[in-house]
C-alpha atoms as a PDB file:
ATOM      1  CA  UNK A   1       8.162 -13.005   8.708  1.00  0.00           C
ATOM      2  CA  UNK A   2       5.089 -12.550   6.748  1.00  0.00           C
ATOM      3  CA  UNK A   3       3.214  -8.773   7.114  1.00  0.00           C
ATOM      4  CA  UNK A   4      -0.577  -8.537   7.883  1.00  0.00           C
ATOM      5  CA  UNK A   5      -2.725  -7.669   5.205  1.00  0.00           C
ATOM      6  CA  UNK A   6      -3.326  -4.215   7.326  1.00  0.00           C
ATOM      7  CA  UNK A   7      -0.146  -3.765   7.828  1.00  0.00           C
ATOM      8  CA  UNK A   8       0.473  -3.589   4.209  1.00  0.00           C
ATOM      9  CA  UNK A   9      -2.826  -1.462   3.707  1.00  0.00           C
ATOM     10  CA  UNK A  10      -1.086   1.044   6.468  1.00  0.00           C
ATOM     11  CA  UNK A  11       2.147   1.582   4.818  1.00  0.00           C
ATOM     12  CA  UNK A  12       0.308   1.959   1.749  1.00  0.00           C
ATOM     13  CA  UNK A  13      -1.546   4.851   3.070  1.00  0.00           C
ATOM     14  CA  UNK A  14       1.224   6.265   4.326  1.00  0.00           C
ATOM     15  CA  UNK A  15       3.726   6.004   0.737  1.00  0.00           C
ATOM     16  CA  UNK A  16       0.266   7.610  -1.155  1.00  0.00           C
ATOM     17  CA  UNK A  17       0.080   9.929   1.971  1.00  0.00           C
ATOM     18  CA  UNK A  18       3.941  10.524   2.041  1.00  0.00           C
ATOM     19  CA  UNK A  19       3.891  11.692  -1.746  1.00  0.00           C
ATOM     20  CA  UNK A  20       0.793  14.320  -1.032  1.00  0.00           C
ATOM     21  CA  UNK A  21       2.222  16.009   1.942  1.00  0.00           C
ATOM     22  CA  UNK A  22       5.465  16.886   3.885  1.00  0.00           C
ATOM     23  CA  UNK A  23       4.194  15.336   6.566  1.00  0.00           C
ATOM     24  CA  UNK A  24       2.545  12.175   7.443  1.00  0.00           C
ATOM     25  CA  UNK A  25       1.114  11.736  11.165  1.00  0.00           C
ATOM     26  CA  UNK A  26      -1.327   9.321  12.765  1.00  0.00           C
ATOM     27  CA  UNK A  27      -3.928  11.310  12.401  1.00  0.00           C
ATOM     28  CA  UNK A  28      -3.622  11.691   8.874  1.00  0.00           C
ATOM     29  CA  UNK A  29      -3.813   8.196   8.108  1.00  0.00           C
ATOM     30  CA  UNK A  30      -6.691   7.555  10.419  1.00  0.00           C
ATOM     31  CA  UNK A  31      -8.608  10.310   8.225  1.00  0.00           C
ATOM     32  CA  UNK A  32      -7.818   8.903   5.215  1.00  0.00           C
ATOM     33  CA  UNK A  33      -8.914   5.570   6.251  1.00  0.00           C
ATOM     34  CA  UNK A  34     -11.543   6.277   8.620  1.00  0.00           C
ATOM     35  CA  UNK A  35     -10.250   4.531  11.267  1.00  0.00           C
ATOM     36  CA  UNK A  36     -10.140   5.685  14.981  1.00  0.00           C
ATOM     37  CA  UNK A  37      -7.117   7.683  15.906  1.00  0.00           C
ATOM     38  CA  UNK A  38      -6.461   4.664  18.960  1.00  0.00           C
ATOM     39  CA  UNK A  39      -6.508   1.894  16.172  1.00  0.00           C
ATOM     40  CA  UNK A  40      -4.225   3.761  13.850  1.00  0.00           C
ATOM     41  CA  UNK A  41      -2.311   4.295  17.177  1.00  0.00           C
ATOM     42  CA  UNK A  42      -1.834   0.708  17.961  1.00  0.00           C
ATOM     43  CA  UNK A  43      -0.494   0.036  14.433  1.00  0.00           C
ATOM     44  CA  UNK A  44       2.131   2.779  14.222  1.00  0.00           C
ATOM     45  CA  UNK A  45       3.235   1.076  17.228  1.00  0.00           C
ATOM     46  CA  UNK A  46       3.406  -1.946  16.051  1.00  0.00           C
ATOM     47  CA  UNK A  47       4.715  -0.949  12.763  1.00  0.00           C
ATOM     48  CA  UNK A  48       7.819   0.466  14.557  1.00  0.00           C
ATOM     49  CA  UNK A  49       8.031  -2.591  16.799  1.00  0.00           C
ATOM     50  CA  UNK A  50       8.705  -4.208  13.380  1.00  0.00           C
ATOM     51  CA  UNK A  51      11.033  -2.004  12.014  1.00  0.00           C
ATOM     52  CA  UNK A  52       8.643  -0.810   9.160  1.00  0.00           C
ATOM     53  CA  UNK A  53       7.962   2.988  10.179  1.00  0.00           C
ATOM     54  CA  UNK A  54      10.090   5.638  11.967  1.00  0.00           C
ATOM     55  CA  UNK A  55       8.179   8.085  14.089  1.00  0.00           C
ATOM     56  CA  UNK A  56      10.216  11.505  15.454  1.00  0.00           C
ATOM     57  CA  UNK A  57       9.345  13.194  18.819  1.00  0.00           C
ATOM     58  CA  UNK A  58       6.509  15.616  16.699  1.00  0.00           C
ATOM     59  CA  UNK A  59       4.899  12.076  15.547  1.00  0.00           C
ATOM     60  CA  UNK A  60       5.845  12.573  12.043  1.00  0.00           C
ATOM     61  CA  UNK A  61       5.995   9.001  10.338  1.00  0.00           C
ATOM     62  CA  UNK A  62       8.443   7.985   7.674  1.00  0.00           C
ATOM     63  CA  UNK A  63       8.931   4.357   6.304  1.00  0.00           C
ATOM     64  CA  UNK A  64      12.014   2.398   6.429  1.00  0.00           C
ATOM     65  CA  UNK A  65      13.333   0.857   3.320  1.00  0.00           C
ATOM     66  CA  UNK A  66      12.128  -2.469   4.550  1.00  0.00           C
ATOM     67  CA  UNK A  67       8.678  -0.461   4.832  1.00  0.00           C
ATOM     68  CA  UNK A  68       9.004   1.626   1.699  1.00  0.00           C
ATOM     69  CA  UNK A  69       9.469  -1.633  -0.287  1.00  0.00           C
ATOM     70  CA  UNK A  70       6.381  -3.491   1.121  1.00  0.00           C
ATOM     71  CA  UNK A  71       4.133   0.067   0.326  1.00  0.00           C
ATOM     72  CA  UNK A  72       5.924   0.166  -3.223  1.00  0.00           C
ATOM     73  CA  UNK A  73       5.134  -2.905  -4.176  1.00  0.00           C
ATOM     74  CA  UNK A  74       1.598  -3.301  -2.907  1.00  0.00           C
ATOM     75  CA  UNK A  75       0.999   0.019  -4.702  1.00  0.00           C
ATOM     76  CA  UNK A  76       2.441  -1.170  -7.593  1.00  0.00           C
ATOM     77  CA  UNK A  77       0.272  -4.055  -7.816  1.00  0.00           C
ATOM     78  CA  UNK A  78      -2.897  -1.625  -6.700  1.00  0.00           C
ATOM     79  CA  UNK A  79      -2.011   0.649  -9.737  1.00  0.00           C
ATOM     80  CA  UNK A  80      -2.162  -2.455 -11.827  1.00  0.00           C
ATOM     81  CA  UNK A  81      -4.854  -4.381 -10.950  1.00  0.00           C
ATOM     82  CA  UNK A  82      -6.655  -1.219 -11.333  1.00  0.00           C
ATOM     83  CA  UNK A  83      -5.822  -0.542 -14.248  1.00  0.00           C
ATOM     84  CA  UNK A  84      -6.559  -3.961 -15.859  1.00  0.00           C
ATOM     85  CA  UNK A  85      -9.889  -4.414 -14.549  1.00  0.00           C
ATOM     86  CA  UNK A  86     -10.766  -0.971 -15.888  1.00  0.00           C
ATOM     87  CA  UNK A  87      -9.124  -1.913 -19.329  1.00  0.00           C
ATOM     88  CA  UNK A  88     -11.675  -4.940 -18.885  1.00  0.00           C
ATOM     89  CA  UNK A  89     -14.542  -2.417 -18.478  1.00  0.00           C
ATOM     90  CA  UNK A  90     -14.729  -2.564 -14.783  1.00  0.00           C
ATOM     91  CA  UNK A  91     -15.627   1.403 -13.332  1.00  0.00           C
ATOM     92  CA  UNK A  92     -13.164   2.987 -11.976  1.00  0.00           C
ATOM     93  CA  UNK A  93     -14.478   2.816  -7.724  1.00  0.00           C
ATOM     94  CA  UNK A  94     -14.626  -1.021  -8.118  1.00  0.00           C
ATOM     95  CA  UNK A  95     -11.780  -1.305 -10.158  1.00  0.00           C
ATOM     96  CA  UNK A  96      -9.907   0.264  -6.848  1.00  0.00           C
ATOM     97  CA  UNK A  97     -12.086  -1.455  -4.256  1.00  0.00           C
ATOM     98  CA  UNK A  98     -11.236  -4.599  -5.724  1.00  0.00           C
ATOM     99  CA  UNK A  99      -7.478  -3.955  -6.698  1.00  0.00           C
ATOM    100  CA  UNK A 100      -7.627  -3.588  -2.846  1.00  0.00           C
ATOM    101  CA  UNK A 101      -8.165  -6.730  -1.758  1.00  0.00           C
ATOM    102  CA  UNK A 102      -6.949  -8.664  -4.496  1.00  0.00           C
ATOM    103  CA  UNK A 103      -3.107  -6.722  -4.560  1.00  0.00           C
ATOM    104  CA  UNK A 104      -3.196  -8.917  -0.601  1.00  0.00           C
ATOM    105  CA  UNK A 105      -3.446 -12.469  -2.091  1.00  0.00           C
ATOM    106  CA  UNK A 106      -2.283 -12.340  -5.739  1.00  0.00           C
ATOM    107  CA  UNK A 107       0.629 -14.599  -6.822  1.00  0.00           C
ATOM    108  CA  UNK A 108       3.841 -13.430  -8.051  1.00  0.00           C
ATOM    109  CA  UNK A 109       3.795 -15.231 -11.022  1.00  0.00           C
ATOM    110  CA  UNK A 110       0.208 -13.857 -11.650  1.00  0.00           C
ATOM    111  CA  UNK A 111       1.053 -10.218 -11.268  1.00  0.00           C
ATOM    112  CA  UNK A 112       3.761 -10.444 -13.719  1.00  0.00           C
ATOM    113  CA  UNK A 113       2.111 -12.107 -15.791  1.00  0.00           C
ATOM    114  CA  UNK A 114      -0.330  -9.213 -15.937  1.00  0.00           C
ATOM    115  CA  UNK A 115       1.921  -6.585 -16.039  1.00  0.00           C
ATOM    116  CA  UNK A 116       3.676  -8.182 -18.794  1.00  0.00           C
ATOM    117  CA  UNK A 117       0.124  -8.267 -21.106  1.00  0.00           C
ATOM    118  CA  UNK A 118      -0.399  -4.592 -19.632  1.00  0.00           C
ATOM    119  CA  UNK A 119       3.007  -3.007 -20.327  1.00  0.00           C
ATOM    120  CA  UNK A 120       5.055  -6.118 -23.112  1.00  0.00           C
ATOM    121  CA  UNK A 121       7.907  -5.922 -21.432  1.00  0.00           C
ATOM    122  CA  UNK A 122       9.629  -9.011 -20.598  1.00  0.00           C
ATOM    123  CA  UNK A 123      10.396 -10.333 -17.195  1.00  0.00           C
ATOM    124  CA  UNK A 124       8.487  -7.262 -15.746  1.00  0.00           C
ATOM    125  CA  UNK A 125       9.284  -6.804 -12.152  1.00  0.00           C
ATOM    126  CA  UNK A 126       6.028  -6.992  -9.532  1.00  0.00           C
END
């Protein structure tokens, strides 16, 4: 079953979040994306409905592996797309606001073809 572009944005936030902090709750996430704590609410829950997050009884989140490799990879291609638009001369804040949106709707094919000018490796995995 296909994952919501938000969805994706929300475990994300929470792998980035996950690597700068012991511990990731709701309300952390809606900080970071200044989003209303009910919003960010209604997402956890559906995240766990989904089997992408686990949430303990002190609302500490933690992704699954099928959640951890959705946030990897859209991080991934984040980290790249970034990159190559700033290698293009593209500022840094745009490079990332754009990366954004564009790590949502971007081929296979097209990401490793990119990472493959970026890094020259061969059969680079996205």
């Amino acid at each position: 079953m296909p994952i919501h572009e938000s969805a994706e944005n929300y475990l994300e936030t929470i792998l980035i979040l996950s690597q700068q902090k012991p511990e990731v709750r709701s309300i952390d996430i809606a900080n970071e994306l200044n989003f209303s704590k009910p919003s960010v609410s209604v997402a956890m829950k559906n995240l766990r409905n989904s089997g992408h997050i686990l949430m303990d009884e002190n609302g500490f989140i933690t992704l699954t592996p099928s959640g951890q490799e959705i946030a990897s990879t859209i991080y991934e291609r984040h980290t790249l797309l970034s990159k190559a638009l700033m290698m293009l001369g593209v500022d840094a804040a745009t490079a990332s606001e754009d990366a954004c949106r564009i790590e949502h709707v971007i081929s296979t094919e097209s990401i490793q073809a990119i990472k493959k000018h970026i890094t020259g490796k061969e059969n680079p995995k996205p």
